[in-house]
C-alpha atoms as a PDB file:
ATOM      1  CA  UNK A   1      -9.910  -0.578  21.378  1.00  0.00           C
ATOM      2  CA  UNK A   2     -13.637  -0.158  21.433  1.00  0.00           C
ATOM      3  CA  UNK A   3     -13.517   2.759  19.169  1.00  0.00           C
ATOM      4  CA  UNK A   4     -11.352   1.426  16.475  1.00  0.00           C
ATOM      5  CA  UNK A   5     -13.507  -1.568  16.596  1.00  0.00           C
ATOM      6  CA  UNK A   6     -16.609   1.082  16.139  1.00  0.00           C
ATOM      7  CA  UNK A   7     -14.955   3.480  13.453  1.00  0.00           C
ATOM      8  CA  UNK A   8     -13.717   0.283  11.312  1.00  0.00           C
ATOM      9  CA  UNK A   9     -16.548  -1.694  12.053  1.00  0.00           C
ATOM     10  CA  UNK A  10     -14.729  -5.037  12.642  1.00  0.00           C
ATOM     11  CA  UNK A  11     -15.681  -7.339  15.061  1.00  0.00           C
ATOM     12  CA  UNK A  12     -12.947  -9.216  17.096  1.00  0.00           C
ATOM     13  CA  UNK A  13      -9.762  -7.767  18.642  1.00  0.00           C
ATOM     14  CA  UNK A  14      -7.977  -9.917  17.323  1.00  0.00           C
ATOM     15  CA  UNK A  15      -8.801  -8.270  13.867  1.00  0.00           C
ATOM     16  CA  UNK A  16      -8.340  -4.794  15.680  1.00  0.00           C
ATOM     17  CA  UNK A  17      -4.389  -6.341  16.490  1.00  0.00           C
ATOM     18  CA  UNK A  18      -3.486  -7.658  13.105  1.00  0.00           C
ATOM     19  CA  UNK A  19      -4.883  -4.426  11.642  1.00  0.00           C
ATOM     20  CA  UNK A  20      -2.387  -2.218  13.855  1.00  0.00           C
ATOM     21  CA  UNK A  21       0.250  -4.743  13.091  1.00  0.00           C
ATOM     22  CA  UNK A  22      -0.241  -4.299   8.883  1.00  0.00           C
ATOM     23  CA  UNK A  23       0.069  -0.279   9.576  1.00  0.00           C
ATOM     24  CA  UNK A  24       3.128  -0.757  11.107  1.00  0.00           C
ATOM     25  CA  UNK A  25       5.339  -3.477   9.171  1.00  0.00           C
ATOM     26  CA  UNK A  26       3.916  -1.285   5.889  1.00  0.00           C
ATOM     27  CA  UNK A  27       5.303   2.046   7.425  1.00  0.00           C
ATOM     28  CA  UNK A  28       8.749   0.384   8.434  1.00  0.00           C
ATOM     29  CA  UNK A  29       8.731  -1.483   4.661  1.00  0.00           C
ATOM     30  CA  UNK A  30       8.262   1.480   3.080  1.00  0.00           C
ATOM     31  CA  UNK A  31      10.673   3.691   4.663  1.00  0.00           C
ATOM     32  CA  UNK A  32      13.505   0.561   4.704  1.00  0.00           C
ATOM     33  CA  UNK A  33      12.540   0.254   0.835  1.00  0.00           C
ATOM     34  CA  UNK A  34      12.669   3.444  -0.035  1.00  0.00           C
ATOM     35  CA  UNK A  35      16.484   4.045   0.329  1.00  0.00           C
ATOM     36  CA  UNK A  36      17.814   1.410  -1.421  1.00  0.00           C
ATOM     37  CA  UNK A  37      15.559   2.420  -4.694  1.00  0.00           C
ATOM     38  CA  UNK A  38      16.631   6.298  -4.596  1.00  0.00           C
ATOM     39  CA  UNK A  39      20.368   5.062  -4.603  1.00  0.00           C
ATOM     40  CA  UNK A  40      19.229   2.586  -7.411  1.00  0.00           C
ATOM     41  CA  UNK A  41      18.745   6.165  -9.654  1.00  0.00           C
ATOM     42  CA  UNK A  42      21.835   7.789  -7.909  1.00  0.00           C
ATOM     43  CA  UNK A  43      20.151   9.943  -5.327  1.00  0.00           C
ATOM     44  CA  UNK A  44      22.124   9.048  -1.975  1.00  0.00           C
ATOM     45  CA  UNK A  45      22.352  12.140   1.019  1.00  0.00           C
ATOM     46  CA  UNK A  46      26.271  12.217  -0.236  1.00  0.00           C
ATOM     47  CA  UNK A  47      25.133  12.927  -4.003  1.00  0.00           C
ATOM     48  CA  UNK A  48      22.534  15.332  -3.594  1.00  0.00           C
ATOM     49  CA  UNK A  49      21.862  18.232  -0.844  1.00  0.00           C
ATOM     50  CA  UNK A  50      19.465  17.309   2.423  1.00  0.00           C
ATOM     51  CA  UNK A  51      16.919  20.304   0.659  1.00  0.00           C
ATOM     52  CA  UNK A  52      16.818  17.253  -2.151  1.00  0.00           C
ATOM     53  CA  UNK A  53      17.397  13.780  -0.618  1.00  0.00           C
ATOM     54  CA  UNK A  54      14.688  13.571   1.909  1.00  0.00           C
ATOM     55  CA  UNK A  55      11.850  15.283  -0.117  1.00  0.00           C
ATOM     56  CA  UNK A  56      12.530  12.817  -2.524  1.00  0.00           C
ATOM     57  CA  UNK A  57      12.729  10.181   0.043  1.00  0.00           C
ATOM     58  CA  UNK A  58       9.112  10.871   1.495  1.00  0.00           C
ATOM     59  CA  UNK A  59       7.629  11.457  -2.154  1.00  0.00           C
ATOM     60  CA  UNK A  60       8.871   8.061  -2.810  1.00  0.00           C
ATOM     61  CA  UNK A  61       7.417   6.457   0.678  1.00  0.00           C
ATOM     62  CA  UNK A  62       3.634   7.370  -0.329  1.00  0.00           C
ATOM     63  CA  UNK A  63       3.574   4.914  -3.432  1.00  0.00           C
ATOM     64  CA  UNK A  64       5.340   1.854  -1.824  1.00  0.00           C
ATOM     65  CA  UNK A  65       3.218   2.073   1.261  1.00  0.00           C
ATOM     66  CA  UNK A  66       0.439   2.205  -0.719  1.00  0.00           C
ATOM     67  CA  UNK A  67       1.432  -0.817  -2.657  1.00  0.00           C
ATOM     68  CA  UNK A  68       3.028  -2.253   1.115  1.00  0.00           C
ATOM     69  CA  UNK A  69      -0.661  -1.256   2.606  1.00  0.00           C
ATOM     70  CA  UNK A  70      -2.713  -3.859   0.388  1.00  0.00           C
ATOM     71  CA  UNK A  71       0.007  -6.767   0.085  1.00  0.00           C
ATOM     72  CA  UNK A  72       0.566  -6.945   3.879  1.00  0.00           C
ATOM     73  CA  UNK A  73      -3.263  -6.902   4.079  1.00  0.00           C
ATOM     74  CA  UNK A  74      -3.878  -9.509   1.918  1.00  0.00           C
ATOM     75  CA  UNK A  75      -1.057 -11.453   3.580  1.00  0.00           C
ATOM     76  CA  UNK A  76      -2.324 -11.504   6.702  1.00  0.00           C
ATOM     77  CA  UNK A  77      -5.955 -12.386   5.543  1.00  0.00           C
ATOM     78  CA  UNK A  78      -7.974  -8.338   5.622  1.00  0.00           C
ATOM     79  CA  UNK A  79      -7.241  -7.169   2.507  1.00  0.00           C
ATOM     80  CA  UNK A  80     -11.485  -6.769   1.817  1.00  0.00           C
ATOM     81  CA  UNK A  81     -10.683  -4.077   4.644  1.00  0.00           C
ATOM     82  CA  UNK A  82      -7.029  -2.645   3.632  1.00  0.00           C
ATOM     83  CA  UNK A  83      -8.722  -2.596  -0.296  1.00  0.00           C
ATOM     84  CA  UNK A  84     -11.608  -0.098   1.141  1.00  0.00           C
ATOM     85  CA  UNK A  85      -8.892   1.859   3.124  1.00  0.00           C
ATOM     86  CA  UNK A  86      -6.862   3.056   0.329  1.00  0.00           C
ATOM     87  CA  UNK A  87      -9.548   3.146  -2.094  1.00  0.00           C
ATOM     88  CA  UNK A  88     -10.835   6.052   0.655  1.00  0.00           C
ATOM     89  CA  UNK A  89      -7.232   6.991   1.057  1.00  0.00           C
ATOM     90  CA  UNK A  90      -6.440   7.384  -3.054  1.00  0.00           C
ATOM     91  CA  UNK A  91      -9.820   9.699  -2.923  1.00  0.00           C
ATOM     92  CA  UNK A  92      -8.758  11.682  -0.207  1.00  0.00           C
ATOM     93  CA  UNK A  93      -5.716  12.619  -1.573  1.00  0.00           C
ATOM     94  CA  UNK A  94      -7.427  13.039  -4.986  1.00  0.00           C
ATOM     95  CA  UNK A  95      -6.191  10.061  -6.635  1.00  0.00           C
ATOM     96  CA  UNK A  96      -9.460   8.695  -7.201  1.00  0.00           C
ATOM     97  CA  UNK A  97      -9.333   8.164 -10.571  1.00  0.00           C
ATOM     98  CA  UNK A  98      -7.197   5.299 -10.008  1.00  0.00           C
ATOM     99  CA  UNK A  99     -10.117   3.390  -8.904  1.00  0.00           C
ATOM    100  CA  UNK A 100     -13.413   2.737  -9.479  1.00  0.00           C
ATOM    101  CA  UNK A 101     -16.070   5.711  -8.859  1.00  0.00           C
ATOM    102  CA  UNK A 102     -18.237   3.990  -6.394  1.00  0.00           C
ATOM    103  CA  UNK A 103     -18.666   5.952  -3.522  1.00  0.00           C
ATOM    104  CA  UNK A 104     -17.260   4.459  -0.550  1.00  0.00           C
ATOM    105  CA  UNK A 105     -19.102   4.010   2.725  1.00  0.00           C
ATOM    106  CA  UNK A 106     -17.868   6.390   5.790  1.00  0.00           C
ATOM    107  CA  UNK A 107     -17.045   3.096   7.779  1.00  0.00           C
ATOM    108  CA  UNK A 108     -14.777   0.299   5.931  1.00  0.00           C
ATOM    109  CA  UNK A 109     -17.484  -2.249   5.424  1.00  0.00           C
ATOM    110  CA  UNK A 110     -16.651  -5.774   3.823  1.00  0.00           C
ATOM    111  CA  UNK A 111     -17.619  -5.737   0.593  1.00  0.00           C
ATOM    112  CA  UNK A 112     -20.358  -8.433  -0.583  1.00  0.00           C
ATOM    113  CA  UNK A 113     -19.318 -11.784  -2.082  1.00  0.00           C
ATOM    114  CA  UNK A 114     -19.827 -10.216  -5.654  1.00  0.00           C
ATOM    115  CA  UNK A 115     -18.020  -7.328  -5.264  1.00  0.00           C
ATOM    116  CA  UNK A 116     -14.860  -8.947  -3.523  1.00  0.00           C
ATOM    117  CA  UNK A 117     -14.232 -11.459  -6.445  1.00  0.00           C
ATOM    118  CA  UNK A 118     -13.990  -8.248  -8.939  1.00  0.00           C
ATOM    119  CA  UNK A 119     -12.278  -6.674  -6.644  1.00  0.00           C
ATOM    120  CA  UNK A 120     -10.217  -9.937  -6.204  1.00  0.00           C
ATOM    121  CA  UNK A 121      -9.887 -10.311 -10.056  1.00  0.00           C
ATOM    122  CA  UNK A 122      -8.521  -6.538 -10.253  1.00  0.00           C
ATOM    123  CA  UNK A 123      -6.130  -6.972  -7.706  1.00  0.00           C
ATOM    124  CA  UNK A 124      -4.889 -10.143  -8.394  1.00  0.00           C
ATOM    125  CA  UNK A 125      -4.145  -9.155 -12.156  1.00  0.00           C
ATOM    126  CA  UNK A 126      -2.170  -6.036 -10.853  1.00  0.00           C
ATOM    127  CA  UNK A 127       0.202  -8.336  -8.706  1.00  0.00           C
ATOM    128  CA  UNK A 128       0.905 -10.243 -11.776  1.00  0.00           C
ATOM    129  CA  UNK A 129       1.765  -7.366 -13.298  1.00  0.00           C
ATOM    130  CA  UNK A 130       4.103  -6.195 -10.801  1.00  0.00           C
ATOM    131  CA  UNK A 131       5.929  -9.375 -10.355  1.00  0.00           C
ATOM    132  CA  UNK A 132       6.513  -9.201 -14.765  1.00  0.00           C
ATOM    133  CA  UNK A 133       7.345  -5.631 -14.390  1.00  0.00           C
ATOM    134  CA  UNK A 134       9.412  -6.742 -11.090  1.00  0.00           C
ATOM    135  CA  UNK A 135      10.786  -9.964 -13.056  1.00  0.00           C
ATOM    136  CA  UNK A 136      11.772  -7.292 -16.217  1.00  0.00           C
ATOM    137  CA  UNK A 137      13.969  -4.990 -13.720  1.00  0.00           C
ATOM    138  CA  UNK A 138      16.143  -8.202 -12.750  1.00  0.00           C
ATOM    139  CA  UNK A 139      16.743  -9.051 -16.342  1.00  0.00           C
ATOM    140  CA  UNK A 140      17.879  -5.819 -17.444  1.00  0.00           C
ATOM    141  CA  UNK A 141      21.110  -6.456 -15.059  1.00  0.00           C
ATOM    142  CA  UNK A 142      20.441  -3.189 -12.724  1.00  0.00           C
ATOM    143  CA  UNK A 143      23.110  -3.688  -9.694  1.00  0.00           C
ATOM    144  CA  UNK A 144      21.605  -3.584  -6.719  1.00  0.00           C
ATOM    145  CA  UNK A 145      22.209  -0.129  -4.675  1.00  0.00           C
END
């Protein structure tokens, strides 16, 4: 425990627990959700070959985790931490256009009071667009899988 509490540079245990707990309700989410929104475009393992279905299936996990990752963060109150992860994680996987250029620190350091509210601000104004875009979905009638 000593070393996560070192390599994340986080304080308490208790932080080091809920941490471990986000990773693993976001990896379950994301592999429950992912089914029922590759049968919502017709792609079950009956429709299409295995060789098909479950590349598609683990394409589709990496962007609802990452979505899963900083909602379950913020939920349970470390989102300044679970923000710095997957900027570092977007980077690593060369995604890093997708937000800001600001090289991040090796360790995932809270940001200072003025960077968290922008940050804040940012991520805030992308939930509210995901719950219009997720609002528009429902109104267009779509059964559900």
């Amino acid at each position: 425990m000593a070393n996560f509490k070192e390599r994340w540079n986080i304080k308490s245990n208790w932080q080091v627990f809920v941490i471990i707990v986000v990773f693993a309700i976001t990896g379950s989410c994301a592999a429950y959700l992912s089914k029922p929104i590759l049968a919502t475009f017709g792609i079950s393992k009956t429709t299409v070959s295995a060789w098909e279905y479950y590349p598609l299936y683990i394409l589709l996990i990496f962007p609802i985790y990452q979505v899963l990752l900083v909602s379950f963060g913020f939920l349970f109150g470390q989102f300044a931490f679970f923000w710095a992860f997957e900027k570092k994680m977007l980077r690593s996987c060369g995604l890093g256009f997708l937000v800001n250029k600001k090289e991040t620190p090796n360790k995932f350091e809270v940001p200072s009071s003025k960077n968290s509210n922008l940050t804040n601000f940012f991520y805030f104004s992308f939930l509210i667009k995901l719950k219009k875009s997720f609002l528009f979905s429902f109104s267009l009638n779509i059964p559900p899988y």
